[in-house]
N, C-alpha and C. Protein backbone atom coordinates (compact mmCIF):
# COMPACT_ATOMS: atom_id res chain seq x y z
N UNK A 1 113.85 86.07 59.43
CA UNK A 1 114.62 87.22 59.86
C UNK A 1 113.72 88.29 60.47
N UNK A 2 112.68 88.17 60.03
CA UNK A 2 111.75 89.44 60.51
C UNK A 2 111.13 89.17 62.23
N UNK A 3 110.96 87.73 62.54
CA UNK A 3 110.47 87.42 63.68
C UNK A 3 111.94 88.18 64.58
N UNK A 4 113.11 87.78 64.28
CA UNK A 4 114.10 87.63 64.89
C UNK A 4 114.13 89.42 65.32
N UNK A 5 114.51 90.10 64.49
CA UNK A 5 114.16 91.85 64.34
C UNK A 5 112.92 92.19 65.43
N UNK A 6 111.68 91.02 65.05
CA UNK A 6 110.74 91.87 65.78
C UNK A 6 110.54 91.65 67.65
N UNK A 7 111.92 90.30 67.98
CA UNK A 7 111.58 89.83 69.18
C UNK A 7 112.75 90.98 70.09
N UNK A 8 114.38 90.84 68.81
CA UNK A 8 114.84 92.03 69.44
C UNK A 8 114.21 93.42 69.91
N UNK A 9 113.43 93.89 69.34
CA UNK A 9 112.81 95.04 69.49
C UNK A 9 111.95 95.29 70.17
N UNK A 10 111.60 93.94 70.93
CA UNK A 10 110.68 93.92 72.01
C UNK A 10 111.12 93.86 73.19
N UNK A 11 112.33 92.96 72.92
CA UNK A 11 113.28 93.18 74.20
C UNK A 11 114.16 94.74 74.60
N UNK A 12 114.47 95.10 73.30
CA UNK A 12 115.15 96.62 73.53
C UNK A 12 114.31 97.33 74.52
N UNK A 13 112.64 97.13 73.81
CA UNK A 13 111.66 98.40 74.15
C UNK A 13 111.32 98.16 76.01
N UNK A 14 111.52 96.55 76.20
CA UNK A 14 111.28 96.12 77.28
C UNK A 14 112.61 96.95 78.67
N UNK A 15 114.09 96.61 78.25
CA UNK A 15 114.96 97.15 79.07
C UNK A 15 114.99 98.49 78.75
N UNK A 16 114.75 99.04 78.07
CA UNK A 16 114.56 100.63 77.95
C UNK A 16 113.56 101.33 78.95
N UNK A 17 112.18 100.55 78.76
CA UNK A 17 111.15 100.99 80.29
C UNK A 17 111.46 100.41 81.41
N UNK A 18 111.92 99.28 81.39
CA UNK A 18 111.99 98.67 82.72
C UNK A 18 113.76 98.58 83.36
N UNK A 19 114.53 99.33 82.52
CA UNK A 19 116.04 99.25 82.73
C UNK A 19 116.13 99.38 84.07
N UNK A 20 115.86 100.63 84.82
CA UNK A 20 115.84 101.11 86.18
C UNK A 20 115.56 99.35 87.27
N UNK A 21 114.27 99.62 86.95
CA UNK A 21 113.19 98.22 87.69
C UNK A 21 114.05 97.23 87.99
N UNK A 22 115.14 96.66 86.82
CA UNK A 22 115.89 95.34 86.90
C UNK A 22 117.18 95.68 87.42
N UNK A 23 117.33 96.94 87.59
CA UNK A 23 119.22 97.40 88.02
C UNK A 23 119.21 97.46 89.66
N UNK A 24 117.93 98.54 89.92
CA UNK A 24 117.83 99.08 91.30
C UNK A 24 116.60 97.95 91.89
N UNK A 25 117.18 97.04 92.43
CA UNK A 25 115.83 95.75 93.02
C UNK A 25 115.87 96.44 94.52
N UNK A 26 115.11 96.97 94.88
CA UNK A 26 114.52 97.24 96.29
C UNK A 26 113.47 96.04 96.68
N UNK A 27 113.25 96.25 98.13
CA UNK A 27 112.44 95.24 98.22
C UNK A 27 110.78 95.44 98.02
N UNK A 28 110.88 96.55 97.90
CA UNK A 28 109.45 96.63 97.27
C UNK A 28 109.07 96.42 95.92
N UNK A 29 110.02 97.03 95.22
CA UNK A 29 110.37 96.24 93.85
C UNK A 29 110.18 95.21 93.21
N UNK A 30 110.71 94.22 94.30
CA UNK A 30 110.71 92.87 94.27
C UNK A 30 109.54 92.26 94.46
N UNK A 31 108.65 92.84 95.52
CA UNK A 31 107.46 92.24 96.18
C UNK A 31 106.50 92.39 94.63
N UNK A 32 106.40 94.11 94.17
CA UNK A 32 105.97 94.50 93.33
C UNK A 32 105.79 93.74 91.73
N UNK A 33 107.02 93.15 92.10
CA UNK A 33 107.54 92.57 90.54
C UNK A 33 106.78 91.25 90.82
N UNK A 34 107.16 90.59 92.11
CA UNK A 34 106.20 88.86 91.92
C UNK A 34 105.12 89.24 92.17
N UNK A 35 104.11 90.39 92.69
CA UNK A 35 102.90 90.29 91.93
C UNK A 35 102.53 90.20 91.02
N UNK A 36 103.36 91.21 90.37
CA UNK A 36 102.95 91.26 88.48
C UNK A 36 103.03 89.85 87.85
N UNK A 37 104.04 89.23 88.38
CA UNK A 37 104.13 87.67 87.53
C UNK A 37 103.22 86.91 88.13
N UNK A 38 102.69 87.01 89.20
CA UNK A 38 102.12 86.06 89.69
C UNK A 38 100.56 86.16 89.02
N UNK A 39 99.70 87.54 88.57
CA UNK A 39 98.79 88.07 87.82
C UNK A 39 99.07 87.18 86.61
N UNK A 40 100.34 87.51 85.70
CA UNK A 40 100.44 87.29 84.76
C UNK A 40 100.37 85.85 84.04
N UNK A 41 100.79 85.24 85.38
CA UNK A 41 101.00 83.72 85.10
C UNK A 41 99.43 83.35 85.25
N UNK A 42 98.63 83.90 85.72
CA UNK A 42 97.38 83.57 86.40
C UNK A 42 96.47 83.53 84.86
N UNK A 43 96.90 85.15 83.98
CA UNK A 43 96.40 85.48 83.07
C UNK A 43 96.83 84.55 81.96
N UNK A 44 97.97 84.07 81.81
CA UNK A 44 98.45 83.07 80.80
C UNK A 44 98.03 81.66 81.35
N UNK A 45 97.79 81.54 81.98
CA UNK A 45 96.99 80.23 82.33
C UNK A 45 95.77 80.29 82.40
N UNK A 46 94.79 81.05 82.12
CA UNK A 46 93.86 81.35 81.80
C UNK A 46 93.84 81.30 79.90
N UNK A 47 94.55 82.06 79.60
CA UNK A 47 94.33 81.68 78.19
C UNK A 47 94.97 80.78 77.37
N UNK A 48 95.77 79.84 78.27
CA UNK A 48 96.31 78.45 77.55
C UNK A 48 94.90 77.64 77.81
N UNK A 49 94.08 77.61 78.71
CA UNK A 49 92.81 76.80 79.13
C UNK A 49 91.84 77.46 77.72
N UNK A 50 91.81 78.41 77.54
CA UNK A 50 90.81 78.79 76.72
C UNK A 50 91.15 78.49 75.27
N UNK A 51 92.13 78.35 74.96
CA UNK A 51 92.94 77.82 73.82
C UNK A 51 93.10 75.99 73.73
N UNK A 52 92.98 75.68 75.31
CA UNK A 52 92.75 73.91 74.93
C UNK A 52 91.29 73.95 74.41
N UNK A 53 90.25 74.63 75.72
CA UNK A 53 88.84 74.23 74.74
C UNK A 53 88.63 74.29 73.60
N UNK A 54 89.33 75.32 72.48
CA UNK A 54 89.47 76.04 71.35
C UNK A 54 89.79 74.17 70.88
N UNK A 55 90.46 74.29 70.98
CA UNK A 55 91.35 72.93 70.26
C UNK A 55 90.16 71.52 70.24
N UNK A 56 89.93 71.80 71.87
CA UNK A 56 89.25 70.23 72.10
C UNK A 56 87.59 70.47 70.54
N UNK A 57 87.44 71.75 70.69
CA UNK A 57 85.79 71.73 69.47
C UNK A 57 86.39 71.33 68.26
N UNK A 58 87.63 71.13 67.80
CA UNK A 58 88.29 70.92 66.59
C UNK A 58 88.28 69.38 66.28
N UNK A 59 88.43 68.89 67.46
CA UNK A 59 88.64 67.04 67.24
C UNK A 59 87.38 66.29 66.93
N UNK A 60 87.43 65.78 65.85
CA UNK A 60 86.87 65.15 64.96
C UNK A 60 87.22 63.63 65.75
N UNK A 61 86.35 63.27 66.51
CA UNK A 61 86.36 61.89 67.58
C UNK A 61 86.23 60.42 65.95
N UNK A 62 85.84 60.90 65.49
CA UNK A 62 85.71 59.42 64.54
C UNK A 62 87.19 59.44 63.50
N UNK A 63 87.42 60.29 62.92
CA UNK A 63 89.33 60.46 63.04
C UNK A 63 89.72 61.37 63.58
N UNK A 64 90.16 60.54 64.66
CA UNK A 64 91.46 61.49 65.54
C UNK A 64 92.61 61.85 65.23
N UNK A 65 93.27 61.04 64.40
CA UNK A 65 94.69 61.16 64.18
C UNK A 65 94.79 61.65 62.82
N UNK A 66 93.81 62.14 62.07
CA UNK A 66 94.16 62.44 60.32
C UNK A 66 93.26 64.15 60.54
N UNK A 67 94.40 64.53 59.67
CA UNK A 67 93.66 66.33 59.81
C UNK A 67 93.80 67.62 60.68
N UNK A 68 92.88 68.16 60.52
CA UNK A 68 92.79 68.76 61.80
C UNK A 68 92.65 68.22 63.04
N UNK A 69 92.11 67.16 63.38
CA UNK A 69 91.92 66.44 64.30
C UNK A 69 93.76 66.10 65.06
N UNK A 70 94.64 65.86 64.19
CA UNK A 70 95.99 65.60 64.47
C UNK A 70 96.15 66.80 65.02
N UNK A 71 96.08 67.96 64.53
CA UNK A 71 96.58 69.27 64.73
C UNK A 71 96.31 69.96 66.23
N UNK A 72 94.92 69.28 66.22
CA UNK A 72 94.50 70.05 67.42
C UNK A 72 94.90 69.27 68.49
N UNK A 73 95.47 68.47 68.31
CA UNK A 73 95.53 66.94 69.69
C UNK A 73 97.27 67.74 69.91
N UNK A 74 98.23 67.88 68.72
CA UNK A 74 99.34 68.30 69.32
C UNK A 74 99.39 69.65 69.74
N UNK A 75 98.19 70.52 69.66
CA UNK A 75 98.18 71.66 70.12
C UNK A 75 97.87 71.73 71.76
N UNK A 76 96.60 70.53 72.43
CA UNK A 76 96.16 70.84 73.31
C UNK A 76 97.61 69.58 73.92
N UNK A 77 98.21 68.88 73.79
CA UNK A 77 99.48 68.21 74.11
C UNK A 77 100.51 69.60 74.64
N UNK A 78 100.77 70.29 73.74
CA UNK A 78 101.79 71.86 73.68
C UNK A 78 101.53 72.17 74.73
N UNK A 79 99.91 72.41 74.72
CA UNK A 79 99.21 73.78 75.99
C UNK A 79 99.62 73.25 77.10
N UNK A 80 99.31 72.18 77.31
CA UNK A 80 99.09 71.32 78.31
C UNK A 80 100.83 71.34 78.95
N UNK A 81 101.93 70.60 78.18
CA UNK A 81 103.14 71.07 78.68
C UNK A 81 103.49 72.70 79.59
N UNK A 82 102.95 73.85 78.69
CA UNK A 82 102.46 75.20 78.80
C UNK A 82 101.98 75.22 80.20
N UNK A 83 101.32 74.82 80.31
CA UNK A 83 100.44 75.10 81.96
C UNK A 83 101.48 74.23 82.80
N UNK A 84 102.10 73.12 82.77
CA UNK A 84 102.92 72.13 83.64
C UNK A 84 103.92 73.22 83.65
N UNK A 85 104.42 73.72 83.09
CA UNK A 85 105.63 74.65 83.28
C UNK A 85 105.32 75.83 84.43
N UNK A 86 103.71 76.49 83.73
CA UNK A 86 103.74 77.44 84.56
C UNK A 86 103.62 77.06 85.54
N UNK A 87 102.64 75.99 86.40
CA UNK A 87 102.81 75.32 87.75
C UNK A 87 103.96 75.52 88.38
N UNK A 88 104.69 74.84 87.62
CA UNK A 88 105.98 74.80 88.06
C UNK A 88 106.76 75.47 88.76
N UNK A 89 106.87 76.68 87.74
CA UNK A 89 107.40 78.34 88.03
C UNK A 89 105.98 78.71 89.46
N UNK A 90 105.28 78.73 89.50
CA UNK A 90 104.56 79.32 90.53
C UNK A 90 104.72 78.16 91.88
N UNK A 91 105.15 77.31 92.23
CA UNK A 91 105.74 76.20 92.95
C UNK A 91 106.75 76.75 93.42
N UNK A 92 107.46 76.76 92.20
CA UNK A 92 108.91 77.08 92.67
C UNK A 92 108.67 78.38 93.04
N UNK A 93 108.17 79.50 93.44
CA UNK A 93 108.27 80.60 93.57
C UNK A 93 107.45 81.27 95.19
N UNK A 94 106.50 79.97 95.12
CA UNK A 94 105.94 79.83 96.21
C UNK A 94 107.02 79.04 97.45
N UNK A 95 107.79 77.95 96.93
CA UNK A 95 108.36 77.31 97.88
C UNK A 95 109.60 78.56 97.71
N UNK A 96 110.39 79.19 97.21
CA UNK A 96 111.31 80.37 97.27
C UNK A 96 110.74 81.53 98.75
N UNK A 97 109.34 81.88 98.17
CA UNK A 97 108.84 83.11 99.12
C UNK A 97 109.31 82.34 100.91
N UNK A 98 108.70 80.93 100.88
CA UNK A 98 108.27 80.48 102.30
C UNK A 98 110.13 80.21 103.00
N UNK A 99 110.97 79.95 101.57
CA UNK A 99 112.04 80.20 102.28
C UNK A 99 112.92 80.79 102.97
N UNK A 100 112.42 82.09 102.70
CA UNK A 100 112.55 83.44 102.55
C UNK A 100 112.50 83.56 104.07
């Protein structure tokens, strides 16, 4: 219950500063706004990479599959989905702009 409380409240705090930003889309706005994601995605893909290496010093090569060694293999598996997504979104956002 407390995650749930603390994600609402991030979202409140989020449309409360940015209410305007998402109502009134100008086109500078807009330009403004896919920079920021495009940074951001840059920055979260940066630290899903730094979080696989994290993982890969964890694997114990003589058991892989028992332990931590398990743990860290479905973590850098996760990340890895993680980054395919963000590709994705920056693909799709790139082939959006050129349609434009």
């Amino acid at each position: 219950m407390g995650a749930i409380a603390l994600l609402n409240y991030i979202v409140g705090m989020l449309k409360s500063c940015l209410g305007d930003f998402y109502f009134v889309l100008s086109d500078d706005r807009i330009k403004i706004f896919l920079e920021i994601m495009k940074i951001f995605s840059y920055i979260i893909i940066a630290f899903v990479v730094a979080l696989i290496v994290l993982n890969i010093t964890m694997l114990d090569f003589n058991n892989l599959f028992q332990g931590d060694s398990l743990i860290a293999i479905i973590g850098i598996v996760a990340l890895l989905c993680a980054v395919c997504i963000l590709l994705i979104y920056r693909t799709s956002k790139l082939i959006d702009e050129k349609t434009k």
